[in-house]
Protein backbone atom coordinates (compact mmCIF):
# COMPACT_ATOMS: atom_id res chain seq x y z
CA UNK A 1 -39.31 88.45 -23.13
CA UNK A 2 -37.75 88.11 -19.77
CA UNK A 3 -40.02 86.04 -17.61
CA UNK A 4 -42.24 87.98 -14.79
CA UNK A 5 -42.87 87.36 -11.81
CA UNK A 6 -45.19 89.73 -8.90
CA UNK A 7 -45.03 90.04 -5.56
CA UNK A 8 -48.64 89.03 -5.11
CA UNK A 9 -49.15 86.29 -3.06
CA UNK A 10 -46.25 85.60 -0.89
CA UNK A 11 -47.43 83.58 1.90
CA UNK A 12 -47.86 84.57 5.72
CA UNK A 13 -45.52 82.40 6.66
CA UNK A 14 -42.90 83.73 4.56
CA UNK A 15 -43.70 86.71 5.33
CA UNK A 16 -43.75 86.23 9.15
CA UNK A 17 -40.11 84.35 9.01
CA UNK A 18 -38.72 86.88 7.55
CA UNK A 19 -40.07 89.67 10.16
CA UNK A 20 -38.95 87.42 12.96
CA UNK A 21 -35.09 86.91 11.39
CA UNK A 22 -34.80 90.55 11.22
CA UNK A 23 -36.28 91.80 14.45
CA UNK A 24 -34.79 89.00 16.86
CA UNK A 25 -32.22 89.36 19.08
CA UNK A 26 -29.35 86.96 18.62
CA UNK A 27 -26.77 86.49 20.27
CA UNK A 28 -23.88 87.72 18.76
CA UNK A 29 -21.24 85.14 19.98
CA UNK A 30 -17.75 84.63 17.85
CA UNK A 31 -18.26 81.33 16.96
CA UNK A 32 -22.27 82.62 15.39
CA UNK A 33 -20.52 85.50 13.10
CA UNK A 34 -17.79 83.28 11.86
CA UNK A 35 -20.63 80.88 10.74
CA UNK A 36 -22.08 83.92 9.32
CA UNK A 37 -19.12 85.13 7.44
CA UNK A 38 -18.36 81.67 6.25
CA UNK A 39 -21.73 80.82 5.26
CA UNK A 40 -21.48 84.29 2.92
CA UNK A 41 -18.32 83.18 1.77
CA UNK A 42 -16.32 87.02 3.38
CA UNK A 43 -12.92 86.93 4.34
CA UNK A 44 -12.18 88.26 8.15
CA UNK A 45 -10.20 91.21 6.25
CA UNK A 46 -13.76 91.98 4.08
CA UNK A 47 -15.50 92.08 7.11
CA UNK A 48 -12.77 94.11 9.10
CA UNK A 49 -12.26 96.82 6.47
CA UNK A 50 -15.90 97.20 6.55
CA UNK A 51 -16.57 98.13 9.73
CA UNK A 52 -13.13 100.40 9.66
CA UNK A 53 -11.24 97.75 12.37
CA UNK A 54 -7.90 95.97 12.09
CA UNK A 55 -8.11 92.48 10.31
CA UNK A 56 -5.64 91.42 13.75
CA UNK A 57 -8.59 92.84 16.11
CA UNK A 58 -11.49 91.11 14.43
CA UNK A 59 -9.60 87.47 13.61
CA UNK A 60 -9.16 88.33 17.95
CA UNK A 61 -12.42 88.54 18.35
CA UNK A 62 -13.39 85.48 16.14
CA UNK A 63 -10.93 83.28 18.42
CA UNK A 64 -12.65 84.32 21.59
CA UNK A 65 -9.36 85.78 22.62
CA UNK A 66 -10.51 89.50 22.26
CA UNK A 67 -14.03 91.47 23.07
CA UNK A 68 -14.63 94.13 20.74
CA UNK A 69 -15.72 97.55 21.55
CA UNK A 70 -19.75 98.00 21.67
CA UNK A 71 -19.81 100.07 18.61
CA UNK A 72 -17.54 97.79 16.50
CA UNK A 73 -20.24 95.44 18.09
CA UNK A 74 -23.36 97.21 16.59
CA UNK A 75 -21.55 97.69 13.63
CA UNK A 76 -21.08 93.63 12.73
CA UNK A 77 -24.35 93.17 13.76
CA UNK A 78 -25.85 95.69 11.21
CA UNK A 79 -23.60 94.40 8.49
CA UNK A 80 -24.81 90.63 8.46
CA UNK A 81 -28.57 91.93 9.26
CA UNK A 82 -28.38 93.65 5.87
CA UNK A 83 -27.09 90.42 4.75
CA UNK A 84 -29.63 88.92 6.16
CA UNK A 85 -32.51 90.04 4.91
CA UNK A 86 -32.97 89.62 0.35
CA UNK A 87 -35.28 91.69 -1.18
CA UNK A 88 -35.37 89.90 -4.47
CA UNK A 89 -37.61 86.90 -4.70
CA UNK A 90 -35.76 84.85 -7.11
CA UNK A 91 -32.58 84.74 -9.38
CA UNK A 92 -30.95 82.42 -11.93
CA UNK A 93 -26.94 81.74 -11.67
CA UNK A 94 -24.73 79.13 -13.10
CA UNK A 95 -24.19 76.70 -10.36
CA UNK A 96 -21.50 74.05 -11.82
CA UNK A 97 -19.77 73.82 -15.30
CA UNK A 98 -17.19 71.00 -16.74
CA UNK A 99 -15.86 72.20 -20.29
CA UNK A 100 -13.65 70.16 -22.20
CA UNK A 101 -11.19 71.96 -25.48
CA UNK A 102 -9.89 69.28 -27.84
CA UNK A 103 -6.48 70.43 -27.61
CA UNK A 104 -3.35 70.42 -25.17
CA UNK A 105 -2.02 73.76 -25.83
CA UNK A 106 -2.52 74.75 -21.84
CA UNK A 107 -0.93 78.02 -22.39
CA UNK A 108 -4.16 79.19 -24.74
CA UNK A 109 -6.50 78.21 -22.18
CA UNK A 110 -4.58 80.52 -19.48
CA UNK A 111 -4.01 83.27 -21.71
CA UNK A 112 -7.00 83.42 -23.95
CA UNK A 113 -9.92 81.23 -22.21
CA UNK A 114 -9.31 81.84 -18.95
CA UNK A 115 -7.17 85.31 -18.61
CA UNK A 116 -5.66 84.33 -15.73
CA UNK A 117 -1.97 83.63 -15.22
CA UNK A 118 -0.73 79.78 -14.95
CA UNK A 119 1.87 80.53 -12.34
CA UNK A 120 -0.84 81.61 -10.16
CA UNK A 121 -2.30 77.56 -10.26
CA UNK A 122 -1.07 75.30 -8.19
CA UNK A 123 -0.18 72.01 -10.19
CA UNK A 124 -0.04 68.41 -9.19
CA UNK A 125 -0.46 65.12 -9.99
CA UNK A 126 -4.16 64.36 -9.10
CA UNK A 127 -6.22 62.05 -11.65
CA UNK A 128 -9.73 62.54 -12.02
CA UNK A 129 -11.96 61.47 -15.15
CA UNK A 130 -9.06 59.89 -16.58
CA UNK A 131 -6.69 62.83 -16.88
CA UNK A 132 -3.69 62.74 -15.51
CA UNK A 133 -2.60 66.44 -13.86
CA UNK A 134 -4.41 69.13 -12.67
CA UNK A 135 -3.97 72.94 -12.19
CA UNK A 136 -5.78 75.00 -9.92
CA UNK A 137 -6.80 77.65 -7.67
CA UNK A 138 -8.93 76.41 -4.52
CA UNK A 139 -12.08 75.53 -6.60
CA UNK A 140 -11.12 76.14 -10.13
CA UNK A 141 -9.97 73.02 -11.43
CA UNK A 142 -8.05 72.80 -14.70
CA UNK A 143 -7.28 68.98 -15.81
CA UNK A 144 -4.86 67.78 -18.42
CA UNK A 145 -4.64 64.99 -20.48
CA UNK A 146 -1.61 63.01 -22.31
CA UNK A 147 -0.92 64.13 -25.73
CA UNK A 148 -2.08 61.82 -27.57
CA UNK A 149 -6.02 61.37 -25.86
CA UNK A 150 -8.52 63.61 -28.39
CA UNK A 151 -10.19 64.76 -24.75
CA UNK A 152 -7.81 67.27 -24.52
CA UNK A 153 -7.72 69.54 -21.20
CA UNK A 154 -10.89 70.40 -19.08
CA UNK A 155 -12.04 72.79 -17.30
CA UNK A 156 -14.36 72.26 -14.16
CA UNK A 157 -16.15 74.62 -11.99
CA UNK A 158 -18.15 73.46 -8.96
CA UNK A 159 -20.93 75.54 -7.27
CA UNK A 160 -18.24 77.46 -5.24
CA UNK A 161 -15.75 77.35 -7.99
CA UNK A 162 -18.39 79.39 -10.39
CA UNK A 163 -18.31 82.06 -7.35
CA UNK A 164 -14.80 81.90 -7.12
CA UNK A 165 -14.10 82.53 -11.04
CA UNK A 166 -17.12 85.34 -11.47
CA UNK A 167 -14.72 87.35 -8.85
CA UNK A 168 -11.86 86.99 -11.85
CA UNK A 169 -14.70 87.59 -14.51
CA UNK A 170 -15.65 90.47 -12.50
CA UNK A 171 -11.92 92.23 -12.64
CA UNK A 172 -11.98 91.27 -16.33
CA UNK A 173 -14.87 93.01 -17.46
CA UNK A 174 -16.07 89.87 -18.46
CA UNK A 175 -19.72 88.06 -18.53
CA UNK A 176 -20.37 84.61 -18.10
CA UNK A 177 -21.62 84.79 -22.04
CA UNK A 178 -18.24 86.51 -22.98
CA UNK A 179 -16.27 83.67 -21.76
CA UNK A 180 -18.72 80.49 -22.70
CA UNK A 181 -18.17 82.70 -26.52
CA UNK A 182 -14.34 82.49 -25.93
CA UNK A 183 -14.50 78.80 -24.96
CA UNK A 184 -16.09 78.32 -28.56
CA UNK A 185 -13.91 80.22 -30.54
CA UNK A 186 -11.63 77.22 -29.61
CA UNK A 187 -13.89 74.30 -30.36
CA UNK A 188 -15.14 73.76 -26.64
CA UNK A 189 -17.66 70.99 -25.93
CA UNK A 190 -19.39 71.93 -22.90
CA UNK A 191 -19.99 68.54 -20.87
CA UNK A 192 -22.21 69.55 -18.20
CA UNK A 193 -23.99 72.68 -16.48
CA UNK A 194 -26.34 73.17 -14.21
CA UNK A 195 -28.49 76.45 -13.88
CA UNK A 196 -30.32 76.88 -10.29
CA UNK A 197 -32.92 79.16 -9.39
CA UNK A 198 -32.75 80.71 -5.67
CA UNK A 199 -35.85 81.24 -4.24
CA UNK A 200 -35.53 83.52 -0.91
CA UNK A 201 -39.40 83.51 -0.23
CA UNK A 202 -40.53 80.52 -0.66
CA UNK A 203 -42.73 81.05 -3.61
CA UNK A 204 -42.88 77.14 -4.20
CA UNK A 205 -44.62 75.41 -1.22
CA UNK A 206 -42.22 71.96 -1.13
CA UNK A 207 -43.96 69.94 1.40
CA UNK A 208 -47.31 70.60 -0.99
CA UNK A 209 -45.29 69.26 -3.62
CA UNK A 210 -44.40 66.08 -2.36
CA UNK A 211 -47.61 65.58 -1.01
CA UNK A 212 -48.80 66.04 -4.91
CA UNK A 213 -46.38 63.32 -5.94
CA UNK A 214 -47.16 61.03 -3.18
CA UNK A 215 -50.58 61.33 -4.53
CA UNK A 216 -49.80 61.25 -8.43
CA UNK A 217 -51.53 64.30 -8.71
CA UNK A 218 -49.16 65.90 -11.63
CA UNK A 219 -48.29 65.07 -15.09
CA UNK A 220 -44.00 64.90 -16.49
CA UNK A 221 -42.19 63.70 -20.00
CA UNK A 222 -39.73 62.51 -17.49
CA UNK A 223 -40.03 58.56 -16.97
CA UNK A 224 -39.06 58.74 -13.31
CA UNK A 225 -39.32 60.53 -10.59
CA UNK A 226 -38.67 60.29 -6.86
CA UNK A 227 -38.61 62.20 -3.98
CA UNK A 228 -36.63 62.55 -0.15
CA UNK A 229 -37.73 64.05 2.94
CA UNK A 230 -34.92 63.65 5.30
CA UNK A 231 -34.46 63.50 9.07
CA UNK A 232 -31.55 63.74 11.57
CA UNK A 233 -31.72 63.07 15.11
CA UNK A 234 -30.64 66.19 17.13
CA UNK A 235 -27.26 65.49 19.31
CA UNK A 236 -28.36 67.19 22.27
CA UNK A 237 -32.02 66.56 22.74
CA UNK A 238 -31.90 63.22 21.11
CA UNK A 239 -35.18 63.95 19.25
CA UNK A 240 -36.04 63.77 15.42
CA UNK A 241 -36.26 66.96 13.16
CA UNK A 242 -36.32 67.74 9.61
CA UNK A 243 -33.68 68.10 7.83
CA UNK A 244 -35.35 69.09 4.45
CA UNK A 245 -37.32 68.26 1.68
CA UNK A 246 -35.79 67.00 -2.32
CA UNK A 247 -37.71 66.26 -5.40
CA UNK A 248 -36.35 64.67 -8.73
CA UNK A 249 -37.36 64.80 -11.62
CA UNK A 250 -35.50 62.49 -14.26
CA UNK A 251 -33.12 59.72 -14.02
CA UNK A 252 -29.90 60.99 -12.87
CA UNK A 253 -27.99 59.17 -15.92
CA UNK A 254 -29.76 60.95 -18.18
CA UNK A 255 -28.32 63.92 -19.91
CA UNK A 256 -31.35 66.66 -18.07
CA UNK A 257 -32.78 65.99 -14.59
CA UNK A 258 -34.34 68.50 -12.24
CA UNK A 259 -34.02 68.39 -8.77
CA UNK A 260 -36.14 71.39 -6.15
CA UNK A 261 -35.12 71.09 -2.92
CA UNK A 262 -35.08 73.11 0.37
CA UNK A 263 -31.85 74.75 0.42
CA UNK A 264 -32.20 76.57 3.88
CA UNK A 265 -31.59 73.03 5.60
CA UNK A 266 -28.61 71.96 3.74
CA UNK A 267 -26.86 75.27 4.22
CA UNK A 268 -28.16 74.97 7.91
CA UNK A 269 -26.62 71.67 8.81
CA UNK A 270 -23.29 72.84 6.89
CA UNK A 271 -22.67 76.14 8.34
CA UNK A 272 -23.90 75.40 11.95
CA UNK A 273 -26.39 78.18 11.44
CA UNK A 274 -30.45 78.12 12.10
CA UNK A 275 -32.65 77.38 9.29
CA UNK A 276 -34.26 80.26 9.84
CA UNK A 277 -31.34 82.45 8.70
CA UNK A 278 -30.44 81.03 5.58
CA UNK A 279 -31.38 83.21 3.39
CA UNK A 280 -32.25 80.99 0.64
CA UNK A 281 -34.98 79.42 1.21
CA UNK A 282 -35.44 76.91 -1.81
CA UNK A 283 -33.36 76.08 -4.60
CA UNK A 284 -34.53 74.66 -8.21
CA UNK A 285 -31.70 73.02 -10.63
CA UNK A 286 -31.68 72.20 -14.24
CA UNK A 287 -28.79 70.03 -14.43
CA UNK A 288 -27.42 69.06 -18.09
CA UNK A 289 -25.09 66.99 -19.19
CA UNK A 290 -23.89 65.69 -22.41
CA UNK A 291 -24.87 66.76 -25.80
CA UNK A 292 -27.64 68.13 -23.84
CA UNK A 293 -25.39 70.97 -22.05
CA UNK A 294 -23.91 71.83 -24.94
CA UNK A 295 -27.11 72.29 -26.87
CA UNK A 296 -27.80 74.56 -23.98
CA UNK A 297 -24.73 76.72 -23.86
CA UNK A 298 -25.12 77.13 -27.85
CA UNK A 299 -28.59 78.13 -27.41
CA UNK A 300 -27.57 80.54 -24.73
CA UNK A 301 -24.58 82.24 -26.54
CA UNK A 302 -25.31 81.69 -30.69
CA UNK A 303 -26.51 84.67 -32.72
CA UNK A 304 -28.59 86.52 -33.96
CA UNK A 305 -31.47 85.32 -31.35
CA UNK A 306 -30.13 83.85 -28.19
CA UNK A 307 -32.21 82.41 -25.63
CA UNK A 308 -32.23 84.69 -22.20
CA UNK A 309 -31.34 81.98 -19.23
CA UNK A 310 -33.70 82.71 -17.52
CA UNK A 311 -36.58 82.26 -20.26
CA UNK A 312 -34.53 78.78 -21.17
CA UNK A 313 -34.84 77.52 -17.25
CA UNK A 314 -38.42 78.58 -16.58
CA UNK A 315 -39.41 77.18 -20.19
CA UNK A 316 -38.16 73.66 -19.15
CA UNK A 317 -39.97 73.49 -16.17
CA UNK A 318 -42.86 74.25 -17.42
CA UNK A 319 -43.06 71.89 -20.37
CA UNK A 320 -41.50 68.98 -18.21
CA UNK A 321 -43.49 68.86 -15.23
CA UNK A 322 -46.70 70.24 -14.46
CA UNK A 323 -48.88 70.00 -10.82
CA UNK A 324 -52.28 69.25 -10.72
CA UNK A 325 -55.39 70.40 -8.68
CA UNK A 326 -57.65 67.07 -9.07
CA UNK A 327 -61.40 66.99 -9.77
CA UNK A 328 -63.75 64.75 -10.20
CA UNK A 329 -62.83 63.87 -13.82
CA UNK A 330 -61.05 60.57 -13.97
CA UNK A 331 -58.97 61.45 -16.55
CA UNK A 332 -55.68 63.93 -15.67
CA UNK A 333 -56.45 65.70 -18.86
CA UNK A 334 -59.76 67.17 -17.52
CA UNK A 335 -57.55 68.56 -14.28
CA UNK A 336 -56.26 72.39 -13.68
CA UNK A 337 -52.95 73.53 -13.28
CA UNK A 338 -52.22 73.90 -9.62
CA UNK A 339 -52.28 77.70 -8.53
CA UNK A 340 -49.30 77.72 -6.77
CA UNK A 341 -47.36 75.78 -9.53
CA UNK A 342 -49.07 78.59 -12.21
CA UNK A 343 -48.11 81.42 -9.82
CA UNK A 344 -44.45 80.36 -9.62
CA UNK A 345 -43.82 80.11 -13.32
CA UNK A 346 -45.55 83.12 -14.38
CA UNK A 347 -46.45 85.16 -11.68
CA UNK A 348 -44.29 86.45 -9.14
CA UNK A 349 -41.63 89.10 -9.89
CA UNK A 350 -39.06 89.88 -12.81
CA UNK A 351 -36.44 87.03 -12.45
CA UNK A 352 -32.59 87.71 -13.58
CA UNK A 353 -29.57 86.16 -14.26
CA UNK A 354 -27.08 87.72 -11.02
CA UNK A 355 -23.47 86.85 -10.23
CA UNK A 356 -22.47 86.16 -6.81
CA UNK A 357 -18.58 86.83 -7.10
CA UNK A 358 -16.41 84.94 -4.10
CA UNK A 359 -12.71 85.83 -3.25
CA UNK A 360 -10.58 83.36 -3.57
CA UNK A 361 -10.44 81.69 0.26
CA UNK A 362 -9.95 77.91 0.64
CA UNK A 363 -12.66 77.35 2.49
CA UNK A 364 -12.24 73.92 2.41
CA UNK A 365 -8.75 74.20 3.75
CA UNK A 366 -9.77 76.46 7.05
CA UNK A 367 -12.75 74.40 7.32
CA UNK A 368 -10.12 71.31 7.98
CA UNK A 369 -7.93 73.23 9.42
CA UNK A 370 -10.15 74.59 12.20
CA UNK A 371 -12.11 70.95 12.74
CA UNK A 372 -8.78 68.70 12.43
CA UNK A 373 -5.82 70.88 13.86
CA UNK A 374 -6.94 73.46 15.46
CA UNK A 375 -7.87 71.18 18.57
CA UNK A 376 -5.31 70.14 18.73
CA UNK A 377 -3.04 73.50 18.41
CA UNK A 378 -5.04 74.30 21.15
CA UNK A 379 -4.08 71.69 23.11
CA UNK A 380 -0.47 72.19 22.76
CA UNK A 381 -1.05 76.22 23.22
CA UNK A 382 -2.57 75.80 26.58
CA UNK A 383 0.50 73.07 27.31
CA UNK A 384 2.93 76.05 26.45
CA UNK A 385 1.06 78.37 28.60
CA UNK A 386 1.53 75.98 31.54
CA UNK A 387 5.15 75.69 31.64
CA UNK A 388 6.21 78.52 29.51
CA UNK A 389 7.60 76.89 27.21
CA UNK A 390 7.58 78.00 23.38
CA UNK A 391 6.98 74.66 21.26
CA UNK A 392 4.15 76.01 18.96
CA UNK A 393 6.22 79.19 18.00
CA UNK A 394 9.38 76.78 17.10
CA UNK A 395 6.99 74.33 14.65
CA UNK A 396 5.65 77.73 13.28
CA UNK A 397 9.09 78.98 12.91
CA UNK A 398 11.00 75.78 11.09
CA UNK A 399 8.07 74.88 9.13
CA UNK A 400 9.04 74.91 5.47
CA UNK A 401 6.36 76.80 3.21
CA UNK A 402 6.04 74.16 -0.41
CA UNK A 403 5.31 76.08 -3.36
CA UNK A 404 1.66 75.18 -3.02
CA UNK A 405 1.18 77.09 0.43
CA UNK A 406 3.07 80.12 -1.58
CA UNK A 407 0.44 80.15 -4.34
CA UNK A 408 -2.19 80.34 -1.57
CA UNK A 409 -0.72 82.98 0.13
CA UNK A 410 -0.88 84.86 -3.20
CA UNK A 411 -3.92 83.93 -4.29
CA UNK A 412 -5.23 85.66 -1.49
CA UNK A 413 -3.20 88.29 -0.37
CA UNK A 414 -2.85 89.52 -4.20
CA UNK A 415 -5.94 88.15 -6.17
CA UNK A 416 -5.56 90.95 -8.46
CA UNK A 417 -2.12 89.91 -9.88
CA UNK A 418 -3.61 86.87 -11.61
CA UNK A 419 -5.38 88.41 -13.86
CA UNK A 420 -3.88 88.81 -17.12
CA UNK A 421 -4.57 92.38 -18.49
């Protein structure tokens, strides 16, 4: 039975962020949407097509170079409020997954693992966990082996990657359980995964948490446990502020550790955005590895009675860590669960398993690209401007495109046609 969860006792604070994030009046500078966009992981085309403008006029407006009507105004702004604002409480997704297939047939795992085609990878020579090539498309990584090494080829997905590749299971008609199925049909060992919960209302107080451990006041099978409450020192004001709250549970070489930390902040400090408007606001992860995450997977995917993911992640919680409310009784045996840790696993509203499907962007590559070039492109620009000269538009226009900056260009422009039907 799917785990429940009711809407019962959210607290005011919660409550009273999420009022003030959707009834303040931000600014609506260039530079705060394209944190926004970025931060949801849209493409300026997405966005553009949206609110019925060119993709030219709103990468414009992004730049600072262009103002946009009012209306086209009102429009973005109603399109990331929307965004803004979740009304589910929690949901389970796979967050990371490394798969290994004990074979180096690589035109099987295109064709009938992955579906999608291998000319739309872009191959080189990197070496990572001892293989020694790798395929892939922004954060789908595909790694090779030589012949004669029984690891075969492996497949790795990182948090974004997951994202990336539910946007190709999404145009195959494929679940996540369809394709871990596929992977087995070919004798796949699955390595590692890690299942995280999102929490968008807080419905786990952190700070009381760590106040708990700091006091011993819970009981764990894990051995070890530790905890992190970080601070950064602001650039402007010079003063100290929060930069979030982690708890571990488990030794991090061990094939299952849990981790609950405050997600908003991370996300915050990445994306240049308030904490405030992160719309996760804490994030729980199961993280297996080993013969551990493939015990998982099996459990997940084997007939006739497989486990729902959710059920799987909420039942490990609960029967590795529990929080106490402390009496008088010496002994923690005598002590009650604490409410809030009772509420979260079995209270609160129906959790499910959701897909959060990405286009395929490169992120990482814009994210360089506007921190590491872009100055200086700017630089030049305004240099041109000056005397008139034309020394940007000549690099532009003898730079040689490799046939890695072609795949990207595809992989964008034409997601569609890597998908093999």
């Amino acid at each position: 039975m799917r785990i429940k969860k009711q809407n019962a006792q959210i607290t005011r604070e919660s409550e009273a962020l999420e009022n003030k994030l959707t009834r303040k009046n931000y600014e609506w500078s260039n530079d705060y949407v394209r944190s926004l966009r970025l931060h949801h992981g849209l493409t300026q085309q997405q966005i553009a097509r949206s609110i019925g403008i060119s993709t030219r006029t709103y990468t414009s407006f992004e730049l600072g170079t262009q103002k946009l009507r009012k209306e086209n105004e009102l429009k973005i702004k109603n399109y990331f409020t929307k965004r803004l604002s979740h009304k589910t409480e929690m949901d389970v997704i796979i967050d990371y997954l490394r798969i290994r297939l004990p074979f180096h047939d690589l035109d099987t795992i295109f064709q009938n693992v992955l579906k999608i085609k291998r000319q739309a990878f872009v191959v080189d020579e990197v070496k990572r966990y001892g293989y020694i090539g790798r395929y892939s498309i922004d954060q789908i990584q595909i790694y090779e082996s030589v012949p004669d090494d029984n690891r075969g080829i492996l497949i790795e997905l990182s948090g974004q990657g997951c994202r990336q590749f539910e946007s190709f299971l999404q145009q195959q008609q494929r679940s996540w359980l369809e394709f871990l199925k596929d992977c087995f049909a070919y004798q796949a060992n699955i390595t590692r995964i890690d299942i995280a919960v999102n929490d968008y209302k807080e419905a786990l107080p952190l700070k009381r948490m760590l106040h708990k451990m700091e006091r011993k006041e819970y009981k764990s099978k894990f051995k070890t446990s530790h905890f992190h409450w970080g601070t950064q020192v602001d650039e402007i004001t010079d003063k100290t502020k929060a930069s979030g709250i982690s708890l571990y549970f488990g030794s991090m070489q061990s094939d299952f550790y849990m981790c609950f930390y405050q997600k908003n902040y991370e996300v915050a400090k990445k994306k240049h955005l308030k904490v405030c408007e992160v719309p996760i606001k804490n994030r729980y992860e199961l993280r297996f590895s080993g013969n551990k995450s493939d015990q998982i997977v099996h459990q997940l995917t084997d007939p006739p009675n497989p486990i729902d993911i959710c059920d799987l992640v909420f039942g490990y919680m609960k029967e590795y860590i529990t929080f106490l409310l402390p009496s008088k009784a010496k002994n923690k045996k005598h002590w009650l669960v604490y409410p809030a840790w009772s509420l979260f696993l079995g209270g609160v509203s129906k959790i499910s398993f959701v897909t959060d499907p990405k286009e395929i962007s490169f992120e990482r590559t814009k994210t360089w690209l506007q921190n590491q070039v872009m100055p200086t492109l700017k630089a030049f620009k305004i240099i041109d401007d000056t005397f008139q000269t034309e020394e940007i538009e000549t690099m532009l226009a003898e730079a040689n495109l490799g046939e890695r900056h072609k795949k990207i260009i595809q992989s964008v422009i034409n997601p569609n046609n890597s998908i093999i039907e």
